[in-house]
N, C-alpha and C. Protein backbone atom coordinates (compact mmCIF):
# COMPACT_ATOMS: atom_id res chain seq x y z
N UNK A 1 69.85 -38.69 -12.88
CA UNK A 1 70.43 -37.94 -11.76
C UNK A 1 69.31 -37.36 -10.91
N UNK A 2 69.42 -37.46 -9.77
CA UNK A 2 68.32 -36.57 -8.60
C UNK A 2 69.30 -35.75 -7.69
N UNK A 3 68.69 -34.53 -7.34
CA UNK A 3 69.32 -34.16 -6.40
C UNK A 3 68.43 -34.13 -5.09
N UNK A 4 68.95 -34.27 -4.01
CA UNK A 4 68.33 -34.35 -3.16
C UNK A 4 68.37 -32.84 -1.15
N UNK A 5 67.41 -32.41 -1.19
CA UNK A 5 67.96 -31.36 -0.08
C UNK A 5 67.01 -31.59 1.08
N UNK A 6 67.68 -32.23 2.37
CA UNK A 6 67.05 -32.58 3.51
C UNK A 6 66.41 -31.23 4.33
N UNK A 7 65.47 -31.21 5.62
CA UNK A 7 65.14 -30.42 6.84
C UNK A 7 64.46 -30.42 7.61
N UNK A 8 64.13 -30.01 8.46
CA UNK A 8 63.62 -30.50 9.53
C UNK A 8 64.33 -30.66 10.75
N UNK A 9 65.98 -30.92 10.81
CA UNK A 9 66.77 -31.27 11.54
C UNK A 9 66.76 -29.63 12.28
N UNK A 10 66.83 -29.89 14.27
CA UNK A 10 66.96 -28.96 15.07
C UNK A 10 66.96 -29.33 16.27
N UNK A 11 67.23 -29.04 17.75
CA UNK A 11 67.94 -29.55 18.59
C UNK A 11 65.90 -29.91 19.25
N UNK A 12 66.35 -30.99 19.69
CA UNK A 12 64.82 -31.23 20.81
C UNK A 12 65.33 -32.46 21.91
N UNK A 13 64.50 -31.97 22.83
CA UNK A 13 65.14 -32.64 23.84
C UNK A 13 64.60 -34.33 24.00
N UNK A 14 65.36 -34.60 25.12
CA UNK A 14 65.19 -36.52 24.99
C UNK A 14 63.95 -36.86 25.08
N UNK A 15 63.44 -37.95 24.31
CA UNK A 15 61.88 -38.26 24.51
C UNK A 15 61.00 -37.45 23.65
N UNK A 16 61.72 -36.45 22.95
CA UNK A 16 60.78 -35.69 21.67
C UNK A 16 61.03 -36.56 20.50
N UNK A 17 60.13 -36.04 19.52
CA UNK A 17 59.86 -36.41 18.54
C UNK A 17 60.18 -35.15 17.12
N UNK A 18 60.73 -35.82 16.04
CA UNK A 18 61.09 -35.05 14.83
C UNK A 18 60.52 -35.73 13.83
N UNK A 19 60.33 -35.32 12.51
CA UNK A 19 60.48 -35.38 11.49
C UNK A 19 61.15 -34.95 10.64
N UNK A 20 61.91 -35.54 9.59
CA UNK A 20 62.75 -34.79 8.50
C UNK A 20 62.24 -35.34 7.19
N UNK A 21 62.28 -34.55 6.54
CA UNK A 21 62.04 -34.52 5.19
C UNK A 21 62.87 -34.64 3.83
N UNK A 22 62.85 -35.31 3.14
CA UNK A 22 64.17 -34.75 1.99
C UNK A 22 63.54 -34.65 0.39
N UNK A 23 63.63 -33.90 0.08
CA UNK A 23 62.75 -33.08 -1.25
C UNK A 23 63.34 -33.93 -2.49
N UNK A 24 63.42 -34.18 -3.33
CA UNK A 24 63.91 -35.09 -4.72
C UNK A 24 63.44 -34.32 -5.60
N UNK A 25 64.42 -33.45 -6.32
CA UNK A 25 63.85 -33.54 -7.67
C UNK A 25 64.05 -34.27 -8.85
N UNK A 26 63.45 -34.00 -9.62
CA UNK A 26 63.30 -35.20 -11.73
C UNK A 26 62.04 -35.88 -10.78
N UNK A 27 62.25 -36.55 -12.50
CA UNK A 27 60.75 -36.88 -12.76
C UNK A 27 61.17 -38.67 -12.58
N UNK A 28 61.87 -39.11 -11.92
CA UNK A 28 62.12 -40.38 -11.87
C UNK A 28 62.06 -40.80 -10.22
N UNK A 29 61.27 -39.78 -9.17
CA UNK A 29 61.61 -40.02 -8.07
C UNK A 29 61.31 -41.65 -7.41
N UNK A 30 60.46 -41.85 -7.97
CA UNK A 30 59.42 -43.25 -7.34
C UNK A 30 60.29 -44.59 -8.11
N UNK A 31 61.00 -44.36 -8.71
CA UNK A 31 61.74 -45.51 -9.73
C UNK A 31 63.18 -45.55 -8.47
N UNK A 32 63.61 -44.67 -7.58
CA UNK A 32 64.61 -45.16 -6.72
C UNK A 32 64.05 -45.24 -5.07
N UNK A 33 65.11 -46.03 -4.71
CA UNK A 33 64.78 -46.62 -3.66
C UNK A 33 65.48 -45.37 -2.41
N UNK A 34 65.00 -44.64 -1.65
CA UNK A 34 65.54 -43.49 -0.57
C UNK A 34 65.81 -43.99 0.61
N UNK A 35 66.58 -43.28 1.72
CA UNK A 35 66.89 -43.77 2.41
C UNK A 35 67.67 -42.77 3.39
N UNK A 36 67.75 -43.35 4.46
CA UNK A 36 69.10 -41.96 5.83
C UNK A 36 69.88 -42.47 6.04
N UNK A 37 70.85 -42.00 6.00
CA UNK A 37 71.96 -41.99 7.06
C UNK A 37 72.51 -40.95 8.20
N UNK A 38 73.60 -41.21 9.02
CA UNK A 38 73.57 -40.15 9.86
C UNK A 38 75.15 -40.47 10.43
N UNK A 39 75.44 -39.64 11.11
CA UNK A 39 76.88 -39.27 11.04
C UNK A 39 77.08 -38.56 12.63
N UNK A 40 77.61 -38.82 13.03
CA UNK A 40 77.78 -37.98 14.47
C UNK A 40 79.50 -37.71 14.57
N UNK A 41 79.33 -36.73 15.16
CA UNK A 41 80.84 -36.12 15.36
C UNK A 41 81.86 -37.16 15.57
N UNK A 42 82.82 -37.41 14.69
CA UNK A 42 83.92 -38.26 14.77
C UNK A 42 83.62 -39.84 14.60
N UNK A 43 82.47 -39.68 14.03
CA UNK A 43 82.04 -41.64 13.77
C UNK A 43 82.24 -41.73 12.26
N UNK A 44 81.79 -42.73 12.04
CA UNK A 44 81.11 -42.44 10.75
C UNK A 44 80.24 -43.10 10.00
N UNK A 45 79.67 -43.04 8.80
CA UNK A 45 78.35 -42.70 8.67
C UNK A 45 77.94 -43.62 8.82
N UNK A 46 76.48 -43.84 9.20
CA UNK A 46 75.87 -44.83 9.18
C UNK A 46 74.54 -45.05 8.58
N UNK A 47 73.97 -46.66 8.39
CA UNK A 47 73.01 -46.61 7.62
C UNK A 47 71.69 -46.61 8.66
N UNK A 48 70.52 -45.75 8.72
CA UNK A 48 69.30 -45.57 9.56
C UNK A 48 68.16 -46.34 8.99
N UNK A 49 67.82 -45.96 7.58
CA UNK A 49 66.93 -46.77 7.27
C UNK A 49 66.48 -46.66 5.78
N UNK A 50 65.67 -47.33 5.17
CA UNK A 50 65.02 -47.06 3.70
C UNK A 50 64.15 -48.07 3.21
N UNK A 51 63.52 -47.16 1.80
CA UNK A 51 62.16 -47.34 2.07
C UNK A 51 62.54 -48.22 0.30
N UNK A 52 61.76 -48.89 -0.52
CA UNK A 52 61.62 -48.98 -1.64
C UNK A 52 60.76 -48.39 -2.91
N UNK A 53 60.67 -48.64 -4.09
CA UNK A 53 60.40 -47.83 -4.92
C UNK A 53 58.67 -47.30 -4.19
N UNK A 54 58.21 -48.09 -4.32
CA UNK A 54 57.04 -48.47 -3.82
C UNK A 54 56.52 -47.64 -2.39
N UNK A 55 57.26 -48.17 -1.64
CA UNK A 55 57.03 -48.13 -0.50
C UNK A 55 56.45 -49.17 0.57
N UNK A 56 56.42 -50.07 -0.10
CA UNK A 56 56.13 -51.16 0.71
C UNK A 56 57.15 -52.17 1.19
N UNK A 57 58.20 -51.86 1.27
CA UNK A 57 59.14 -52.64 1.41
C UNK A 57 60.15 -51.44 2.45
N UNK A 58 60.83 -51.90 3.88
CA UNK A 58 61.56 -51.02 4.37
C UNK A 58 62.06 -52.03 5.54
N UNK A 59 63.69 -51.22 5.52
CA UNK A 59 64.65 -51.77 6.62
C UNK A 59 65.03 -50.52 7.50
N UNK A 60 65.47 -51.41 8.56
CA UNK A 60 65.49 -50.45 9.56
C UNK A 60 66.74 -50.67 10.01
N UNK A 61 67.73 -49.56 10.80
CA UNK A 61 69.20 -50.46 11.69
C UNK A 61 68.24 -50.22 13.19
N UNK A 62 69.00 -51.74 14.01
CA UNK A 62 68.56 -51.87 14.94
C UNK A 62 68.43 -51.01 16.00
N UNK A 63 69.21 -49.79 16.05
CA UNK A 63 69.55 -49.17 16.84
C UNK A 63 68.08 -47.84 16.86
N UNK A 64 67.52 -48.15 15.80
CA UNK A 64 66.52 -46.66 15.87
C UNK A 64 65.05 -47.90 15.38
N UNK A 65 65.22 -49.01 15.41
CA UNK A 65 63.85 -49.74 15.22
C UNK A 65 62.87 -49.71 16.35
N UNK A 66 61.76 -49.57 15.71
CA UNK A 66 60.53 -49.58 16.93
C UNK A 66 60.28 -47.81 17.34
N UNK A 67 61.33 -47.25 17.11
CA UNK A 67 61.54 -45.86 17.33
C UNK A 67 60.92 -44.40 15.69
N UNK A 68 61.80 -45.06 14.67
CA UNK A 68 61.57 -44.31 13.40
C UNK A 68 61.40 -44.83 12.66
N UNK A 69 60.61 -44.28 11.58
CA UNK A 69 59.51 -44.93 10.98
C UNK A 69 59.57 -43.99 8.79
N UNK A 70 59.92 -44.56 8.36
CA UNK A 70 60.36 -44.11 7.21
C UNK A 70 59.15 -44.03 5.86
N UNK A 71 58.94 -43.31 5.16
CA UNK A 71 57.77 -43.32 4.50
C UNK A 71 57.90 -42.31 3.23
N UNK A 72 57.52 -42.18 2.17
CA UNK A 72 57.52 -41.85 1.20
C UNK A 72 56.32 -41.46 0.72
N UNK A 73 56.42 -40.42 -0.31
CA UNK A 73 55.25 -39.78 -1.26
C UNK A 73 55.74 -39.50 -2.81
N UNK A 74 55.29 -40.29 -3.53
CA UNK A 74 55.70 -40.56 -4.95
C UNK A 74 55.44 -39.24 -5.20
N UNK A 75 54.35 -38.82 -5.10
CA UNK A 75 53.57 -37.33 -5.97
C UNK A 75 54.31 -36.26 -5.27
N UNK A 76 54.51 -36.18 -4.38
CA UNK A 76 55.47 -35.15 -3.95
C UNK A 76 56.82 -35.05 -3.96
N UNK A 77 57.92 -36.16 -4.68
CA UNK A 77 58.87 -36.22 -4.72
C UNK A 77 59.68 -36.01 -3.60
N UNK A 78 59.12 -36.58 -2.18
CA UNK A 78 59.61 -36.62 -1.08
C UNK A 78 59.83 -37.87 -0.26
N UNK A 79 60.76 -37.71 0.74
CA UNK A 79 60.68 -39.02 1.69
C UNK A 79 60.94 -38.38 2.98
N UNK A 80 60.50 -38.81 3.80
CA UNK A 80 60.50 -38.86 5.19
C UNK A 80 61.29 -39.76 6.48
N UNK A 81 61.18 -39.25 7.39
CA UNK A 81 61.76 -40.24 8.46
C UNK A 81 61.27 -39.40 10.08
N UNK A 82 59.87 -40.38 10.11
CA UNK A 82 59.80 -40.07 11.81
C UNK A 82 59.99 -40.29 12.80
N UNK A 83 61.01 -39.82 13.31
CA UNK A 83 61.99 -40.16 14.73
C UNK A 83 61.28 -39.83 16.06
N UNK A 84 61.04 -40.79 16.88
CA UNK A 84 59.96 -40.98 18.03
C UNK A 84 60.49 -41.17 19.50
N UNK A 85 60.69 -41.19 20.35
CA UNK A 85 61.07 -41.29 21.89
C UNK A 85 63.48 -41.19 21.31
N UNK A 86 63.36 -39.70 21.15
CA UNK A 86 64.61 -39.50 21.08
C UNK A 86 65.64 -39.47 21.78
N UNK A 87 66.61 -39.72 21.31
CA UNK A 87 67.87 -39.94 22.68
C UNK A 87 69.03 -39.66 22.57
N UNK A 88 69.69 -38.96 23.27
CA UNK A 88 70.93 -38.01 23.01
C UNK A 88 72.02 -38.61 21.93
N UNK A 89 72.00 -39.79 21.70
CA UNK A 89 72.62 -40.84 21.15
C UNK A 89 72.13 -40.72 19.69
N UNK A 90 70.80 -39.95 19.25
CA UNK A 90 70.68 -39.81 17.98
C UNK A 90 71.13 -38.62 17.13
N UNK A 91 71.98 -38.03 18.21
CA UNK A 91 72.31 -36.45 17.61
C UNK A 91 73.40 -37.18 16.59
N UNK A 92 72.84 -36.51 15.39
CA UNK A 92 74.03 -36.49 14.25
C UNK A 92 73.60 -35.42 13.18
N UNK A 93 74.12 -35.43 11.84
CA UNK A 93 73.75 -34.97 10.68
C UNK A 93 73.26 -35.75 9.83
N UNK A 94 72.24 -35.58 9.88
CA UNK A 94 71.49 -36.50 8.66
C UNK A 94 71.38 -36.58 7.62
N UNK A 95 71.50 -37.54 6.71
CA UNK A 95 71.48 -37.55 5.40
C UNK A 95 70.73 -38.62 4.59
N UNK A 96 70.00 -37.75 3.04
CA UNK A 96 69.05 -38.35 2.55
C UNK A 96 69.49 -39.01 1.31
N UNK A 97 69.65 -40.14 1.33
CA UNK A 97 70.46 -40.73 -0.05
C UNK A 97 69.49 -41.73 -0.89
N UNK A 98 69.76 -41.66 -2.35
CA UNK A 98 68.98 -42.20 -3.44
C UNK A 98 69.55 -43.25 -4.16
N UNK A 99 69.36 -44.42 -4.26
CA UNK A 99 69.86 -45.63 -5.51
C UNK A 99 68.62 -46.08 -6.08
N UNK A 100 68.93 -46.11 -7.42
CA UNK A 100 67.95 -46.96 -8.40
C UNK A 100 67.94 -48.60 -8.15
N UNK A 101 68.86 -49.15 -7.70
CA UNK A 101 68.55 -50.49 -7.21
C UNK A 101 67.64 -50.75 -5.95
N UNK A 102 67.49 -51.63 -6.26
CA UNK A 102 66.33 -52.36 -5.33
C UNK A 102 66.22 -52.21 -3.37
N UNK A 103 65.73 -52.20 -3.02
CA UNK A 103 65.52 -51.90 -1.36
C UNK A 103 67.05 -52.82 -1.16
N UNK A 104 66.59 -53.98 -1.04
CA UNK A 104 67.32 -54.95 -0.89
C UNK A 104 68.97 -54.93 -0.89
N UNK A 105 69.33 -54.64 -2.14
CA UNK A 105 70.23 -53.71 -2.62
C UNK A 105 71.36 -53.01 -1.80
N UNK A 106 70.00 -52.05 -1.50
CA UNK A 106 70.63 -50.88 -0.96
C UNK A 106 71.10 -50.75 0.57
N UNK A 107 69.97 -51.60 0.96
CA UNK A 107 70.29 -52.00 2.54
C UNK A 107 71.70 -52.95 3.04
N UNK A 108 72.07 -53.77 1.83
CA UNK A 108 73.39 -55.13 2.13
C UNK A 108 74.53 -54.36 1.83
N UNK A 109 74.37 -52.96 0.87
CA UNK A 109 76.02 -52.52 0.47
C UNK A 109 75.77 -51.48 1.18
N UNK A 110 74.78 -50.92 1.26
CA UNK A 110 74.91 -49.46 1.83
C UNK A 110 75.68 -48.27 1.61
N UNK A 111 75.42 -48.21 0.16
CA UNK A 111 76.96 -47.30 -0.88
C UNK A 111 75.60 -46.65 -1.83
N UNK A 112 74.70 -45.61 -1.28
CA UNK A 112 73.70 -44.95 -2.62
C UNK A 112 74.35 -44.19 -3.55
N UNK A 113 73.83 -43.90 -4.84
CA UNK A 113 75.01 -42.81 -5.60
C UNK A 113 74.57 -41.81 -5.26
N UNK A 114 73.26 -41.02 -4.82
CA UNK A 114 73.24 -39.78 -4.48
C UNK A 114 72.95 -39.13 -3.35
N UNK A 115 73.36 -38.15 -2.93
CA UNK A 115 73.23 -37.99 -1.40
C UNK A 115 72.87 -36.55 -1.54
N UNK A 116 72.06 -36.14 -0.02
CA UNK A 116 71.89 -34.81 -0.05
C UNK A 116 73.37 -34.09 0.83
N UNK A 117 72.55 -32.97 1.39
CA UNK A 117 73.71 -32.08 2.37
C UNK A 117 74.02 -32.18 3.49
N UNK A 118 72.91 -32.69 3.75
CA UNK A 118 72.75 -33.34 5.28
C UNK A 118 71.37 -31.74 6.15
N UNK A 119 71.08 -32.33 7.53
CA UNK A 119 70.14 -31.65 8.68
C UNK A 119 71.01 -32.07 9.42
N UNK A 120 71.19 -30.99 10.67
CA UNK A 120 71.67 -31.49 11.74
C UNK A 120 70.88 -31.86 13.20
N UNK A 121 70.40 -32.51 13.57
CA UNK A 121 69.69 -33.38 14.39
C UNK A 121 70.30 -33.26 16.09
N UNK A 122 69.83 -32.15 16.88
CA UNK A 122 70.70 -32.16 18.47
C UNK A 122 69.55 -32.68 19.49
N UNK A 123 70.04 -33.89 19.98
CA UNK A 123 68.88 -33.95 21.33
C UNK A 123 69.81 -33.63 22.47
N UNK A 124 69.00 -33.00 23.33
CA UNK A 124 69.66 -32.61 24.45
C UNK A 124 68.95 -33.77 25.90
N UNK A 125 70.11 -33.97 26.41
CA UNK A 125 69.53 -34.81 27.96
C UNK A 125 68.66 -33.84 29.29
């Protein structure tokens, strides 16, 4: 079991840049594969991106590629996601989710078993 608690999420305007963070604790962090999703008022959720055990392995959805950039730190039991030339279109609540299966995996079903609470993410025009 991991639990996971995202932040970083806060309103910045179009063309800024964020980072969010999501903390993991146990001692098994680097054995699962992390990842975002995000959620905007009345949609629903969707998959952003993730990284593998490793970190050398990562998918992106098309809609934020070339833009955010996903990355991990075994020793710190953290993962990241840096969101770059932002656009009102990325305002949602973000969320940091964990599966022990493979990158691969996780990217075709897009169903992790653990999820955090979510950040809420506002760009303004």
């Amino acid at each position: 079991q991991v639990q996971l608690v995202e932040s970083g999420g806060r309103l910045v305007r179009a063309g800024g840049s964020l980072r969010l963070s999501c903390a993991a604790s146990g001692r098994t962090f680097s054995s699962y594969t992390m990842g975002w999703f995000r959620q905007a008022s009345g949609t629903e959720r969707e998959f952003v991106a993730c990284i593998s055990w490793s970190g050398g392995t990562t998918y992106y959805a098309d809609s934020v590629k070339g833009r955010f950039t996903i990355s991990r730190d075994n020793a710190k039991n953290t993962v990241y996601l840096q969101m770059n030339s932002l656009k009102p279109e990325d305002t949602a609540v973000y969320y940091c989710a964990a599966d022990s299966k493979a990158a691969s995996y996780y990217y075709t079903r897009r169903s992790p078993d653990y999820w955090g609470q979510g950040t809420q993410v506002t760009v303004s025009s």
